[in-house]
C-alpha atoms as a PDB file:
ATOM      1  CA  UNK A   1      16.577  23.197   8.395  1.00  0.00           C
ATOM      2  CA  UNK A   2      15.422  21.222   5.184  1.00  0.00           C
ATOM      3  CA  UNK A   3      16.454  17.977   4.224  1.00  0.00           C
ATOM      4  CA  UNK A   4      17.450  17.040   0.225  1.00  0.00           C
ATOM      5  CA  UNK A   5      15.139  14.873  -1.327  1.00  0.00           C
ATOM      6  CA  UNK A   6      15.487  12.938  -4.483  1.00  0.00           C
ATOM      7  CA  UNK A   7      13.228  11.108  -6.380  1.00  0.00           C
ATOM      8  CA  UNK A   8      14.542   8.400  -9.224  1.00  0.00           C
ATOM      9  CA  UNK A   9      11.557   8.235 -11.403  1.00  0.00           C
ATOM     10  CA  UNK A  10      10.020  11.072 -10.402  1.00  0.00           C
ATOM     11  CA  UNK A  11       8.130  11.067 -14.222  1.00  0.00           C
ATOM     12  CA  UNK A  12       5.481   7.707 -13.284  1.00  0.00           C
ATOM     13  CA  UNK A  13       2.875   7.876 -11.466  1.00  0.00           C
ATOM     14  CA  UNK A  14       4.353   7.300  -7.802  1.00  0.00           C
ATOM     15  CA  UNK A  15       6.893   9.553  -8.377  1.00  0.00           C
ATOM     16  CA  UNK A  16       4.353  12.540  -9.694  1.00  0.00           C
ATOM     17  CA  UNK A  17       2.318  11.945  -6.538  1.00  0.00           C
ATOM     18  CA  UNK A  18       4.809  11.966  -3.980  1.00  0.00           C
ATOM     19  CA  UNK A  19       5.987  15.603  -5.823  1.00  0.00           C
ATOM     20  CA  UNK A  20       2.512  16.888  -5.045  1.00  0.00           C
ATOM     21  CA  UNK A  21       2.247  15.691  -1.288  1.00  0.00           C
ATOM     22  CA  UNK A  22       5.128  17.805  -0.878  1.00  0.00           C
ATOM     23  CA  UNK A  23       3.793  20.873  -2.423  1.00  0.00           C
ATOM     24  CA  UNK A  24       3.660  23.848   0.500  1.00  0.00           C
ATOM     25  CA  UNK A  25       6.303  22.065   2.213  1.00  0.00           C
ATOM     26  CA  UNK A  26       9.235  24.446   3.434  1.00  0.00           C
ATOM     27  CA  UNK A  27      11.704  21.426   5.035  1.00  0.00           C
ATOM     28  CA  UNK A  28      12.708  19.640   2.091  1.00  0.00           C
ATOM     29  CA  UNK A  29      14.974  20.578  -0.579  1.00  0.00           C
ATOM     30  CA  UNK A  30      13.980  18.807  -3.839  1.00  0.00           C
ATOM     31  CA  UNK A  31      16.738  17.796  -6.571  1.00  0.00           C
ATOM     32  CA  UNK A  32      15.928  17.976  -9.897  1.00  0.00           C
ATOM     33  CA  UNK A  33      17.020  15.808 -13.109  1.00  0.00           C
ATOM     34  CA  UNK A  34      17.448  17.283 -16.043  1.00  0.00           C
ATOM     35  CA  UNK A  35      15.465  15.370 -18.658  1.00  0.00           C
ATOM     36  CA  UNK A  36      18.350  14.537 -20.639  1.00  0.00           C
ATOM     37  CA  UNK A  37      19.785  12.432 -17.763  1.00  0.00           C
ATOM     38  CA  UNK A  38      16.766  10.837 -16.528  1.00  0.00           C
ATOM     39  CA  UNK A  39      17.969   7.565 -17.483  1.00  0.00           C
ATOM     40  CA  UNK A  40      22.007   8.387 -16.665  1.00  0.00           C
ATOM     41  CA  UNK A  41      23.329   6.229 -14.185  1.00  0.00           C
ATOM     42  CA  UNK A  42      26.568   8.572 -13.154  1.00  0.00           C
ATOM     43  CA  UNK A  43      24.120  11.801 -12.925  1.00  0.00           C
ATOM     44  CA  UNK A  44      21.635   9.304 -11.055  1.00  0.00           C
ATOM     45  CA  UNK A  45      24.025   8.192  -8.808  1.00  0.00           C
ATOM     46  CA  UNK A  46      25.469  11.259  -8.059  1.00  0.00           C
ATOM     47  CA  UNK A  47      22.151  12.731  -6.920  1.00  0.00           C
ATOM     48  CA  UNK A  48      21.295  10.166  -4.532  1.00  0.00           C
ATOM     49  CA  UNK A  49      24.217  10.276  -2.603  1.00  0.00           C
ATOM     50  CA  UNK A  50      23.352  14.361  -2.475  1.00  0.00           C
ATOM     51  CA  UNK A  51      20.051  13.614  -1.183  1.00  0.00           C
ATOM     52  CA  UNK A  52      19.322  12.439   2.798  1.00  0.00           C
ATOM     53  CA  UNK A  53      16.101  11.129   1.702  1.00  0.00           C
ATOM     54  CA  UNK A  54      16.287   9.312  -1.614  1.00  0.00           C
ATOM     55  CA  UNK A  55      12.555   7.667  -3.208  1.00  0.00           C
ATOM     56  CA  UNK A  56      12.907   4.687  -5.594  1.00  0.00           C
ATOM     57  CA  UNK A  57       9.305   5.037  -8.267  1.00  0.00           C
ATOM     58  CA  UNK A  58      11.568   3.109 -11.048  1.00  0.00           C
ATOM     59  CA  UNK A  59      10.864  -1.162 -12.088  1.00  0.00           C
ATOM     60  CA  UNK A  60      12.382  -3.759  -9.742  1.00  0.00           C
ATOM     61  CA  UNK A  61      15.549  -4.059 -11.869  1.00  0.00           C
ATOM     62  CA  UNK A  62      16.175  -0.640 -12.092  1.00  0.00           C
ATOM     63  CA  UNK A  63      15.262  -0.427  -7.840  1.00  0.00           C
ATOM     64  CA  UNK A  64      18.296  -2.871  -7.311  1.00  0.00           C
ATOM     65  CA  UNK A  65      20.418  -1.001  -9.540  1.00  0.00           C
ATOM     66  CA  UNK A  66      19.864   2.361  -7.667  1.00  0.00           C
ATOM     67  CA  UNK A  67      20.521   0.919  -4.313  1.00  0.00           C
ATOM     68  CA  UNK A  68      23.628  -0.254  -5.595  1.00  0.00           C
ATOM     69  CA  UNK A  69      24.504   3.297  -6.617  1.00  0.00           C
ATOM     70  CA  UNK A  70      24.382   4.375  -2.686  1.00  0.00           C
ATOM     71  CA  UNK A  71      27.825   4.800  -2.023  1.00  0.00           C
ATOM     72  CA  UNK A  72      26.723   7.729   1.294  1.00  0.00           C
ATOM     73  CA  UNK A  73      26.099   5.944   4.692  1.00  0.00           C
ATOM     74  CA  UNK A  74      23.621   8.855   5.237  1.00  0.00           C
ATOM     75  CA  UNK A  75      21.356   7.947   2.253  1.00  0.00           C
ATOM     76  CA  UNK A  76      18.227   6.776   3.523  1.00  0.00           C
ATOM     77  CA  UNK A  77      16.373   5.047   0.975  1.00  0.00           C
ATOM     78  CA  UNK A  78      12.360   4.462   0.463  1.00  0.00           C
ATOM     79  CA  UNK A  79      12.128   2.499  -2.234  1.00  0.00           C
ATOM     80  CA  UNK A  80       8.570   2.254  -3.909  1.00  0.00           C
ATOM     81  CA  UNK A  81       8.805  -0.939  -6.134  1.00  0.00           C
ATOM     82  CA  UNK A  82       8.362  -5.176  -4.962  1.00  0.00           C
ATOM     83  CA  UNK A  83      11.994  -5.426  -4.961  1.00  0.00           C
ATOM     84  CA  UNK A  84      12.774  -5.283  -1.328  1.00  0.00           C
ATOM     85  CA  UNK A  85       9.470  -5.721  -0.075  1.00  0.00           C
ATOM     86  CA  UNK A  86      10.347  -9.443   1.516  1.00  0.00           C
ATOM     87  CA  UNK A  87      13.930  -8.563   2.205  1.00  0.00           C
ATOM     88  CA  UNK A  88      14.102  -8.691   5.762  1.00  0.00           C
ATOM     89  CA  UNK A  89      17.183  -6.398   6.074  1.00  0.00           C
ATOM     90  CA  UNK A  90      14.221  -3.489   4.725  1.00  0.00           C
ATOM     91  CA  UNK A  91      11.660  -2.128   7.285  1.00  0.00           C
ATOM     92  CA  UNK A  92       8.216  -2.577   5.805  1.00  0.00           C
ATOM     93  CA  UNK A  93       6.769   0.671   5.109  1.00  0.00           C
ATOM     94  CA  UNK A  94       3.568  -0.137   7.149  1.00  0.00           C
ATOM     95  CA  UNK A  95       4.049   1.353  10.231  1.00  0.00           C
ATOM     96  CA  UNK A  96       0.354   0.792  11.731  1.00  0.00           C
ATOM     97  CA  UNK A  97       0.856  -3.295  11.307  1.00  0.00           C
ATOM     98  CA  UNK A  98       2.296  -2.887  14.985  1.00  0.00           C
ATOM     99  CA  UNK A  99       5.243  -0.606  16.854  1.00  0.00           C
ATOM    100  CA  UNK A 100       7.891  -2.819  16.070  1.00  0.00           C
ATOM    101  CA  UNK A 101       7.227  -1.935  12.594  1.00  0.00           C
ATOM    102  CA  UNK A 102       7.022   1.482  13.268  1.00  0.00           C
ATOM    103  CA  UNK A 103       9.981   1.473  15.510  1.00  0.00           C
ATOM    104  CA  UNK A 104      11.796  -0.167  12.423  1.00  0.00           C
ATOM    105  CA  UNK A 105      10.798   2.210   9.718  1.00  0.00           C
ATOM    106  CA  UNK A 106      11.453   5.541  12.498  1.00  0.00           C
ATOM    107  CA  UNK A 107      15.386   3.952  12.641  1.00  0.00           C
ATOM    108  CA  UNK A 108      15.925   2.204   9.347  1.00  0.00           C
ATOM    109  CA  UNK A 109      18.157   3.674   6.318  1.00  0.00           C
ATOM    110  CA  UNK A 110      16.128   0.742   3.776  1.00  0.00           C
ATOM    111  CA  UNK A 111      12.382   1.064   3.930  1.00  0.00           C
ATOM    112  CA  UNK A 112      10.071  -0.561   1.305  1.00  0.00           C
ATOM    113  CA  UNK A 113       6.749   0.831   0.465  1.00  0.00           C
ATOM    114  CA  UNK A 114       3.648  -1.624   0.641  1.00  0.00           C
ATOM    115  CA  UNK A 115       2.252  -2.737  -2.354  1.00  0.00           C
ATOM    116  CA  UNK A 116      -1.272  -0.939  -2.880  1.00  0.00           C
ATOM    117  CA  UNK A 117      -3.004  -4.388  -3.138  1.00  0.00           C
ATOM    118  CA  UNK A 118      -0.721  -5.665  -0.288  1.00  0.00           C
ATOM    119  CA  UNK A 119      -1.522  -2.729   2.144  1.00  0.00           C
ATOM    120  CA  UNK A 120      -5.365  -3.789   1.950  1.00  0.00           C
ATOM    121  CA  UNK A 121      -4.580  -7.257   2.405  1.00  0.00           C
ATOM    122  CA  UNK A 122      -2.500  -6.616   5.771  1.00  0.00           C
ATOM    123  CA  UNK A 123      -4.485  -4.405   7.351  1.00  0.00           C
ATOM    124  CA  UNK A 124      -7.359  -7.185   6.997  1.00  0.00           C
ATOM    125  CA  UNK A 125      -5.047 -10.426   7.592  1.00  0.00           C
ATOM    126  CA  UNK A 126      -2.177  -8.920   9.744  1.00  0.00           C
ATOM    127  CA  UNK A 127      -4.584  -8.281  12.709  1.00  0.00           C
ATOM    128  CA  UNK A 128      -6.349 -11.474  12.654  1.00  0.00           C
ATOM    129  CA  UNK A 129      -3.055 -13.573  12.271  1.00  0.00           C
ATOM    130  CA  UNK A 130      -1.729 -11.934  15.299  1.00  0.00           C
ATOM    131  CA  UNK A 131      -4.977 -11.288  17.203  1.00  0.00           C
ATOM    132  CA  UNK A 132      -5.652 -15.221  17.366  1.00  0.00           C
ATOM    133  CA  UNK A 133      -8.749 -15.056  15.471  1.00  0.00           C
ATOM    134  CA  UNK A 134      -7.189 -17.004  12.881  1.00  0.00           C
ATOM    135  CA  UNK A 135      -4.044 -19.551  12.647  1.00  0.00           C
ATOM    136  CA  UNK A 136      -1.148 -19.123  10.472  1.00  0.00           C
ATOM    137  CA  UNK A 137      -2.048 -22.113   8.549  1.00  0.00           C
ATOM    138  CA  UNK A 138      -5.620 -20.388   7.512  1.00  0.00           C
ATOM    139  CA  UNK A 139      -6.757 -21.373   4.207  1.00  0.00           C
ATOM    140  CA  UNK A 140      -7.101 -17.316   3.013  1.00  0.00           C
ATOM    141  CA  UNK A 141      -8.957 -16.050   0.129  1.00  0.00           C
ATOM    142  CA  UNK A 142      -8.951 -12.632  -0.932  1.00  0.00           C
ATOM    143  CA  UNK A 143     -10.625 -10.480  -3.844  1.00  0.00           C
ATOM    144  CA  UNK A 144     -10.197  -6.949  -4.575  1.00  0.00           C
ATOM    145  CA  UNK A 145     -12.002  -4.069  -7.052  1.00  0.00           C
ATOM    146  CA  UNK A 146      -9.103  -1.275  -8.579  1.00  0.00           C
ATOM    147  CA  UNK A 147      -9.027   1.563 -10.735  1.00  0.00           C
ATOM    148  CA  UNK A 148      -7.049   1.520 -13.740  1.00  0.00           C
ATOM    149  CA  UNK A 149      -4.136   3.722 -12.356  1.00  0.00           C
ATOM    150  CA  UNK A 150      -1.802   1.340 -10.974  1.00  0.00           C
ATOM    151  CA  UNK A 151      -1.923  -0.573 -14.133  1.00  0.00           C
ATOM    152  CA  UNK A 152       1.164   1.639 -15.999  1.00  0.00           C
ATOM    153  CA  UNK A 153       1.042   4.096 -18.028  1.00  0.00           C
ATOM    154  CA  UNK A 154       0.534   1.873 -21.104  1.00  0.00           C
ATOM    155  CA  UNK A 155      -2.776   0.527 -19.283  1.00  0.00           C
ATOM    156  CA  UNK A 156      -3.602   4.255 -18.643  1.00  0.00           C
ATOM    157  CA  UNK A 157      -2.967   5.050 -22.081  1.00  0.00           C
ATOM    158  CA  UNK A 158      -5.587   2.403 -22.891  1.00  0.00           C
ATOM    159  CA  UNK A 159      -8.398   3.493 -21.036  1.00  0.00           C
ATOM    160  CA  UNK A 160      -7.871   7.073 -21.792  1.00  0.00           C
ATOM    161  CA  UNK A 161      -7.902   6.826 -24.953  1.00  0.00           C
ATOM    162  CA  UNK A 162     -10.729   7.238 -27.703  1.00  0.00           C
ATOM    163  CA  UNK A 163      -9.627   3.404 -28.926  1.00  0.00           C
ATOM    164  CA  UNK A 164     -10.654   2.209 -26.026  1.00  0.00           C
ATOM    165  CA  UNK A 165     -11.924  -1.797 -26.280  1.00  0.00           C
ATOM    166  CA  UNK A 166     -15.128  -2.605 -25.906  1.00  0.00           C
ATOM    167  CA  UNK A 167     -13.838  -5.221 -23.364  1.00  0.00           C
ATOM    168  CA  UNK A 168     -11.935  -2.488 -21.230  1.00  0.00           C
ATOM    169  CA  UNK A 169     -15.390  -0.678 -19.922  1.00  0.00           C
ATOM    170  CA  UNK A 170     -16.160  -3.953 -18.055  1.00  0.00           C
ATOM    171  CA  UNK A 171     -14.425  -4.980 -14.371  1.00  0.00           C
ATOM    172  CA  UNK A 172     -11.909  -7.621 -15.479  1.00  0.00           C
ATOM    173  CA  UNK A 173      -9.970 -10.159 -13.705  1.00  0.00           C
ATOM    174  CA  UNK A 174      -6.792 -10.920 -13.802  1.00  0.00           C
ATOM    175  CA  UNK A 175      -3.348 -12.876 -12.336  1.00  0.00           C
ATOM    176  CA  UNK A 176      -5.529 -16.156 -13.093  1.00  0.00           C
ATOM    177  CA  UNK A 177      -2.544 -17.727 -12.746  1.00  0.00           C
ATOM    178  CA  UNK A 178      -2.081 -17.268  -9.056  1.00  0.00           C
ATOM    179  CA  UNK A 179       1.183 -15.857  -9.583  1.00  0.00           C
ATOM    180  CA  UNK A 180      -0.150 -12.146  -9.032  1.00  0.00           C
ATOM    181  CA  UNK A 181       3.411 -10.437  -7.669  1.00  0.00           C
ATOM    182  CA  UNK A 182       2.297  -9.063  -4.645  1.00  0.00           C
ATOM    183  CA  UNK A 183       1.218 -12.479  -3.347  1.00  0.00           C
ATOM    184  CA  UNK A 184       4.144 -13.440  -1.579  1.00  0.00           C
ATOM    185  CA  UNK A 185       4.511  -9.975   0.337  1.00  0.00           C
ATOM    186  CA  UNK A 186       1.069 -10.539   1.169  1.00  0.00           C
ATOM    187  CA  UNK A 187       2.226 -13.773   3.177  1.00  0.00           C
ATOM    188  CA  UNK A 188       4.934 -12.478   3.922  1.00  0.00           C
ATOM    189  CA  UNK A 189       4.071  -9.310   5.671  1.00  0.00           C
ATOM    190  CA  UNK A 190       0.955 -11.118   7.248  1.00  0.00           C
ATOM    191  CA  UNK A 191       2.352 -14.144   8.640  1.00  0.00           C
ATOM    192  CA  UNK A 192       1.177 -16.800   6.664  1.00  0.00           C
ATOM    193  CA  UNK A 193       2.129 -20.157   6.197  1.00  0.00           C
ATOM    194  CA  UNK A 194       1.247 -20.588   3.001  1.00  0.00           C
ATOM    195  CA  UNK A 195       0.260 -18.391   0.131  1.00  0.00           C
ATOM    196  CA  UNK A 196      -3.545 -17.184  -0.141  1.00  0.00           C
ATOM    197  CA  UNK A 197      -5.458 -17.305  -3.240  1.00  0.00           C
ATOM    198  CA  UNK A 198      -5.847 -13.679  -4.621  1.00  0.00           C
ATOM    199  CA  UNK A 199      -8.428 -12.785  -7.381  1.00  0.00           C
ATOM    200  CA  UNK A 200      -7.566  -8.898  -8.067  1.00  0.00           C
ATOM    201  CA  UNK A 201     -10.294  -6.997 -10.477  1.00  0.00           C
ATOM    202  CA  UNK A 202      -9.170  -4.095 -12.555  1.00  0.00           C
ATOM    203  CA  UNK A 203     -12.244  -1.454 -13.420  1.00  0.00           C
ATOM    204  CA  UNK A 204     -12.669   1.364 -15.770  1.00  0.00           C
ATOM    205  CA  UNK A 205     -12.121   4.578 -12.976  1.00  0.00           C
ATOM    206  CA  UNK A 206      -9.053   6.177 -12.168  1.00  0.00           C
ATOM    207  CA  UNK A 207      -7.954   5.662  -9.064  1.00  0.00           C
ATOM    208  CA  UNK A 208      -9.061   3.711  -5.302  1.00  0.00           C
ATOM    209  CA  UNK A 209      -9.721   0.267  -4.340  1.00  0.00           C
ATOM    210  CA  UNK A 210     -11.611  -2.480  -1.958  1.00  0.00           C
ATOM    211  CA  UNK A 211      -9.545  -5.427  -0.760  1.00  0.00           C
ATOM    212  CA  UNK A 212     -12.130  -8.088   0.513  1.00  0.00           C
ATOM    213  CA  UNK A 213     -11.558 -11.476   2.616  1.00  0.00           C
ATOM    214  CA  UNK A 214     -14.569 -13.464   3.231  1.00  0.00           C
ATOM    215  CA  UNK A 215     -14.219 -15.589   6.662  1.00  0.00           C
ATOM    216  CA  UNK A 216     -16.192 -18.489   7.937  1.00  0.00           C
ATOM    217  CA  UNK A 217     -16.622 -19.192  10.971  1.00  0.00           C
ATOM    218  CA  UNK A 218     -17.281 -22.637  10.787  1.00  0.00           C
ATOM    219  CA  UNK A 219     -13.589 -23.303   9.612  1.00  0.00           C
ATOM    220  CA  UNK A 220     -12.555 -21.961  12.205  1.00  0.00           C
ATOM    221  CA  UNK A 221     -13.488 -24.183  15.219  1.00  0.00           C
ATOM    222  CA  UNK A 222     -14.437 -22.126  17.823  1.00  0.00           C
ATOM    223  CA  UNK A 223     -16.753 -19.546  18.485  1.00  0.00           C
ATOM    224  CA  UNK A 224     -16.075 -15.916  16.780  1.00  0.00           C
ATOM    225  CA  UNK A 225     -18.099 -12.947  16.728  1.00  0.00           C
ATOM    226  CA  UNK A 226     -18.768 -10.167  14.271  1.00  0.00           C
ATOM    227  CA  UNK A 227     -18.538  -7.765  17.389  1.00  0.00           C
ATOM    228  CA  UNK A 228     -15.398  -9.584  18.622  1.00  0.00           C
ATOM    229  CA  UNK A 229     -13.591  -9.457  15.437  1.00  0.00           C
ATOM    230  CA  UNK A 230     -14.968  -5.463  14.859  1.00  0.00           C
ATOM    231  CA  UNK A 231     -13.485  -5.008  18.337  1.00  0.00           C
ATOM    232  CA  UNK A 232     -10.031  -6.685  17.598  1.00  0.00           C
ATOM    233  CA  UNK A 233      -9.615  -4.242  14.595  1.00  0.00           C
ATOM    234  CA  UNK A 234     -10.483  -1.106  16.822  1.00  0.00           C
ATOM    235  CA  UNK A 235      -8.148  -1.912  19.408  1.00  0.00           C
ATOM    236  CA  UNK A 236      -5.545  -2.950  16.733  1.00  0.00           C
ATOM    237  CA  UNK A 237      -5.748   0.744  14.738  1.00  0.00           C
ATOM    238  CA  UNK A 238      -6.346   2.481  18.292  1.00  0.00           C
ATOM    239  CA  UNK A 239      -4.756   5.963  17.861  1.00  0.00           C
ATOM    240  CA  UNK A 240      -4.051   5.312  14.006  1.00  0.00           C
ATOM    241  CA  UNK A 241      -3.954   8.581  11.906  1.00  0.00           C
ATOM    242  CA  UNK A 242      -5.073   7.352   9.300  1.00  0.00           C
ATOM    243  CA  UNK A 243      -6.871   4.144   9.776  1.00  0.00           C
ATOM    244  CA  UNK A 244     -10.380   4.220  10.375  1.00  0.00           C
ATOM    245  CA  UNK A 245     -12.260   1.202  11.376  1.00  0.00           C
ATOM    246  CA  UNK A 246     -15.657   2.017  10.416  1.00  0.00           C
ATOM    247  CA  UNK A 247     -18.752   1.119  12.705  1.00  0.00           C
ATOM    248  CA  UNK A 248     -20.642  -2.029  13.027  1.00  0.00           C
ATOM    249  CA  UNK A 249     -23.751  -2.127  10.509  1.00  0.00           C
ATOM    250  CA  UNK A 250     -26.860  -3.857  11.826  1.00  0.00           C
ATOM    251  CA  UNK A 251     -28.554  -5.929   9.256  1.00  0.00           C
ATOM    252  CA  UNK A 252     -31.210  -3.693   8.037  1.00  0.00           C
ATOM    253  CA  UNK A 253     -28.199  -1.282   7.417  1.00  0.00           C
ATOM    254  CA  UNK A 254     -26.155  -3.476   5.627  1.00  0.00           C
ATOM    255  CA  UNK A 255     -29.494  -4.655   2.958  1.00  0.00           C
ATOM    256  CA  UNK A 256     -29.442  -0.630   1.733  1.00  0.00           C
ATOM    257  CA  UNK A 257     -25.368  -0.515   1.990  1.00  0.00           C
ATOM    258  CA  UNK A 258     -23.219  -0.196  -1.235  1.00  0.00           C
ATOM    259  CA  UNK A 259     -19.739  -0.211  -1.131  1.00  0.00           C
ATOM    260  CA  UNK A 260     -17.929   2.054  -3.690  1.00  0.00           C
ATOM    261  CA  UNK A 261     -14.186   1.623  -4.422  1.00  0.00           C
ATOM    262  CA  UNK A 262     -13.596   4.945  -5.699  1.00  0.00           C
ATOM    263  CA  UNK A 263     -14.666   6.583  -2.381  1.00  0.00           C
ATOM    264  CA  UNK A 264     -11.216   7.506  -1.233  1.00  0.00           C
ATOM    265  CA  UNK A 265      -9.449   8.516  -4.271  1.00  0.00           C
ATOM    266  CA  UNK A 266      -6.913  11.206  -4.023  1.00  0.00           C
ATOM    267  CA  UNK A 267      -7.013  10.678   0.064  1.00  0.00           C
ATOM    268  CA  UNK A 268      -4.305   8.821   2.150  1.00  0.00           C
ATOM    269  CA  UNK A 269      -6.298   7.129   4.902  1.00  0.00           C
ATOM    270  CA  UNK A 270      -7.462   3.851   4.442  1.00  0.00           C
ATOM    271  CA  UNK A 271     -11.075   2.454   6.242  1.00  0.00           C
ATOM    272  CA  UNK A 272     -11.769  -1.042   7.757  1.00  0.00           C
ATOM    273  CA  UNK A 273     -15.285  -3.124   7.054  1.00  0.00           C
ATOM    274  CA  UNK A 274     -16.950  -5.976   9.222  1.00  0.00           C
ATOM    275  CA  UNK A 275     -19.657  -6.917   7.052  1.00  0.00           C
ATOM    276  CA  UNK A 276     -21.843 -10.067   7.279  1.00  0.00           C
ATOM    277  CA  UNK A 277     -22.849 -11.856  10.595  1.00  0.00           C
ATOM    278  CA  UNK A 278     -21.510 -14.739  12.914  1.00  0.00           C
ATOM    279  CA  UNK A 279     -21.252 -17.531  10.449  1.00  0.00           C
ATOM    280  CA  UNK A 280     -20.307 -15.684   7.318  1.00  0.00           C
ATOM    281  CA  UNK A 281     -18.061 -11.858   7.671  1.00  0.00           C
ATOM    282  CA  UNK A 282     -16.762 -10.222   5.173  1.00  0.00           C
ATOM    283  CA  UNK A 283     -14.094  -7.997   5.935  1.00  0.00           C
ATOM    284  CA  UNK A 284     -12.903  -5.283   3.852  1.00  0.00           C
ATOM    285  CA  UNK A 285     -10.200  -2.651   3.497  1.00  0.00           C
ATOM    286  CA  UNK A 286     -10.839   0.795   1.417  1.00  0.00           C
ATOM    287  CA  UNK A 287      -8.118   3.218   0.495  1.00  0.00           C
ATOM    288  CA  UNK A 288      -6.579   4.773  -2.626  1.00  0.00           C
ATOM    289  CA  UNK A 289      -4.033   2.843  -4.455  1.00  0.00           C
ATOM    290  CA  UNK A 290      -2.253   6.146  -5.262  1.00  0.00           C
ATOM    291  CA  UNK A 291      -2.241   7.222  -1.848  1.00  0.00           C
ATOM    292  CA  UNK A 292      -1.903   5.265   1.383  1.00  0.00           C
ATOM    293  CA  UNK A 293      -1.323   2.209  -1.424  1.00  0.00           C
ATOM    294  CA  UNK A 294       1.715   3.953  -2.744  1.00  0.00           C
ATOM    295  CA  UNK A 295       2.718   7.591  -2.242  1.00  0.00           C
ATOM    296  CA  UNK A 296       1.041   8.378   0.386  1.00  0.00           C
ATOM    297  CA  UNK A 297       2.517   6.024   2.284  1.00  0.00           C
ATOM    298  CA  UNK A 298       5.945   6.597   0.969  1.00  0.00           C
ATOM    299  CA  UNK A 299       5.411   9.950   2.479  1.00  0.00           C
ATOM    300  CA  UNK A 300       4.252   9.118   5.877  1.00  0.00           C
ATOM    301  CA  UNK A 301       7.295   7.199   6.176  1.00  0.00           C
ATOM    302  CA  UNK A 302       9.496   9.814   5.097  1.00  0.00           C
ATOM    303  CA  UNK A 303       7.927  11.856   7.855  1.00  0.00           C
ATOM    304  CA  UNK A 304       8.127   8.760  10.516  1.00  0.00           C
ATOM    305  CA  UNK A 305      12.207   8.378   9.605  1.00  0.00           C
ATOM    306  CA  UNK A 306      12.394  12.770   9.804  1.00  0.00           C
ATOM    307  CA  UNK A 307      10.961  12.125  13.196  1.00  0.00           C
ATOM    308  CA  UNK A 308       7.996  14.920  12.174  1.00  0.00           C
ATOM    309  CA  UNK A 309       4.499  14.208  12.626  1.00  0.00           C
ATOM    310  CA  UNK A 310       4.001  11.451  10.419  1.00  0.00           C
ATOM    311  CA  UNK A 311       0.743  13.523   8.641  1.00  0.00           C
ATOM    312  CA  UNK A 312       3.001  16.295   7.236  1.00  0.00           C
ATOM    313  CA  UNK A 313       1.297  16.890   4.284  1.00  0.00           C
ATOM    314  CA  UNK A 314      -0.896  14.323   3.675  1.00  0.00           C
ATOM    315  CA  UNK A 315      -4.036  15.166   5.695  1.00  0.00           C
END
């Protein structure tokens, strides 16, 4: 028996690659827009409440608006922009972060998907929050290399195109301000008492990313191992699908090491660093911002709340 799924923005970039994950898929029912009504909130509305599975890929406003269209208690609603992501009535769409999340997603009717920049960031700071390795009250720093793909399709347009600027085929930062809009999921989500400082880095390739957070040891005031903190993360993403915490380099292995951001692009796993040494780690979270930072994940937690094995066309 399928189940009807509709996506509201199904034309950006989320929406386009949560329609190819499902692509061989026999137990879904997909309904279709007509491109005249894209934008009509009656034919919008009426589609959701036809749908048991409905995906929100639209701007915050326009997220809030669609939720407000749900007028089916059966709806169950993954919505793929910020706009619920702190809203503690929503199960965060994260569901390796611990079982209660899991748990939450598996029962919940409201899920929000994890920001691609967010999902990096939690899967580094989450674990160490909660672990003990570091207090709440951590001064956290974190830095992170993207493609251009998660900027919009304007962006896109941009760097696609033959007018490119000169300025565009260089890595450049942004959200100077500190007001980057995934910071205060990032606290959020990881347990933070206050927010961390977040220096994200937009490159000329299409699609993956590296989120980095530098930790030292000193600040700390106690004793903390490389191996200790590799160990925490293993035992954290024990049994995870697709989480991999990558092995310990030695030294010597780390001087000849380069790591690419564009390594997982297309894929919907996600791999955990320990770089560094006692006094100085860096620790560092790889994935695509297309997949397990955005549709890939909306997809594994479509098959988490189908009660299907949560890889269903992903891996």
């Amino acid at each position: 028996m399928s189940v009807k799924i509709y996506i509201d923005g199904q034309e950006g970039t989320t929406g386009l690659k949560i329609l190819e994950r499902f692509e061989g898929r026999n137990d879904i029912e997909l309904l279709r827009i007509s491109e005249d009504k894209r934008k009509d909130p009656a034919e919008r509305a009426r589609l959701i409440n036809m749908s048991d599975f409905t995906f929100l890929c639209l701007p915050d406003d326009a997220a809030r608006e669609a939720v407000s269209f749900v007028d089916n208690d059966h709806v169950r609603v993954i919505d793929a922009s910020t706009a619920h992501r702190t809203n503690p009535a929503w199960a965060y769409g994260f569901p390796e972060l611990s079982p209660e999340h899991r748990e939450k997603i598996r029962t919940s009717n409201r899920v929000a998907v994890p920001g691609c920049y967010a999902s990096g960031f939690a899967s580094i700071v989450y674990p160490l929050v909660h672990n003990g390795i570091i207090p709440a009250d951590f001064p956290v720093f974190a830095y992170a290399t993207s493609g251009y793909s998660g900027a919009g399709k304007k962006a896109i347009a941009v760097y696609e195109g033959e007018d490119k600027p000169f300025e565009f085929n260089s890595p450049r930062q942004y959200a100077l301000s500190q007001q980057h809009k995934h910071l205060p999921e990032m606290q959020a989500v990881s347990g933070l008492t206050y927010k961390p400082m977040f220096n994200p880095i937009v490159c000329d390739y299409y699609s993956g990313m590296v989120v980095s957070v530098p930790l030292q040891t000193r600040i700390l005031g106690k004793e903390v191992t490389a191996e200790q903190v590799h160990a925490m993360y293993a035992k954290h993403f024990e049994g995870a699908s697709m989480i991999e915490v990558m092995p310990l380099m030695s030294a010597d292995e780390q001087k000849s090491f380069f790591l690419a951001s564009n390594t997982l692009s297309g894929q919907n796993k996600m791999q955990i660093f320990v770089f560094g040494n006692d006094e100085q780690m860096l620790l560092c979270s790889r994935l695509d911002n297309l997949g397990k930072g955005a549709s890939g994940a909306a997809v594994q937690c479509l098959n988490i709340m189908m009660g299907i094995d949560e890889t269903t066309g992903l891996i």
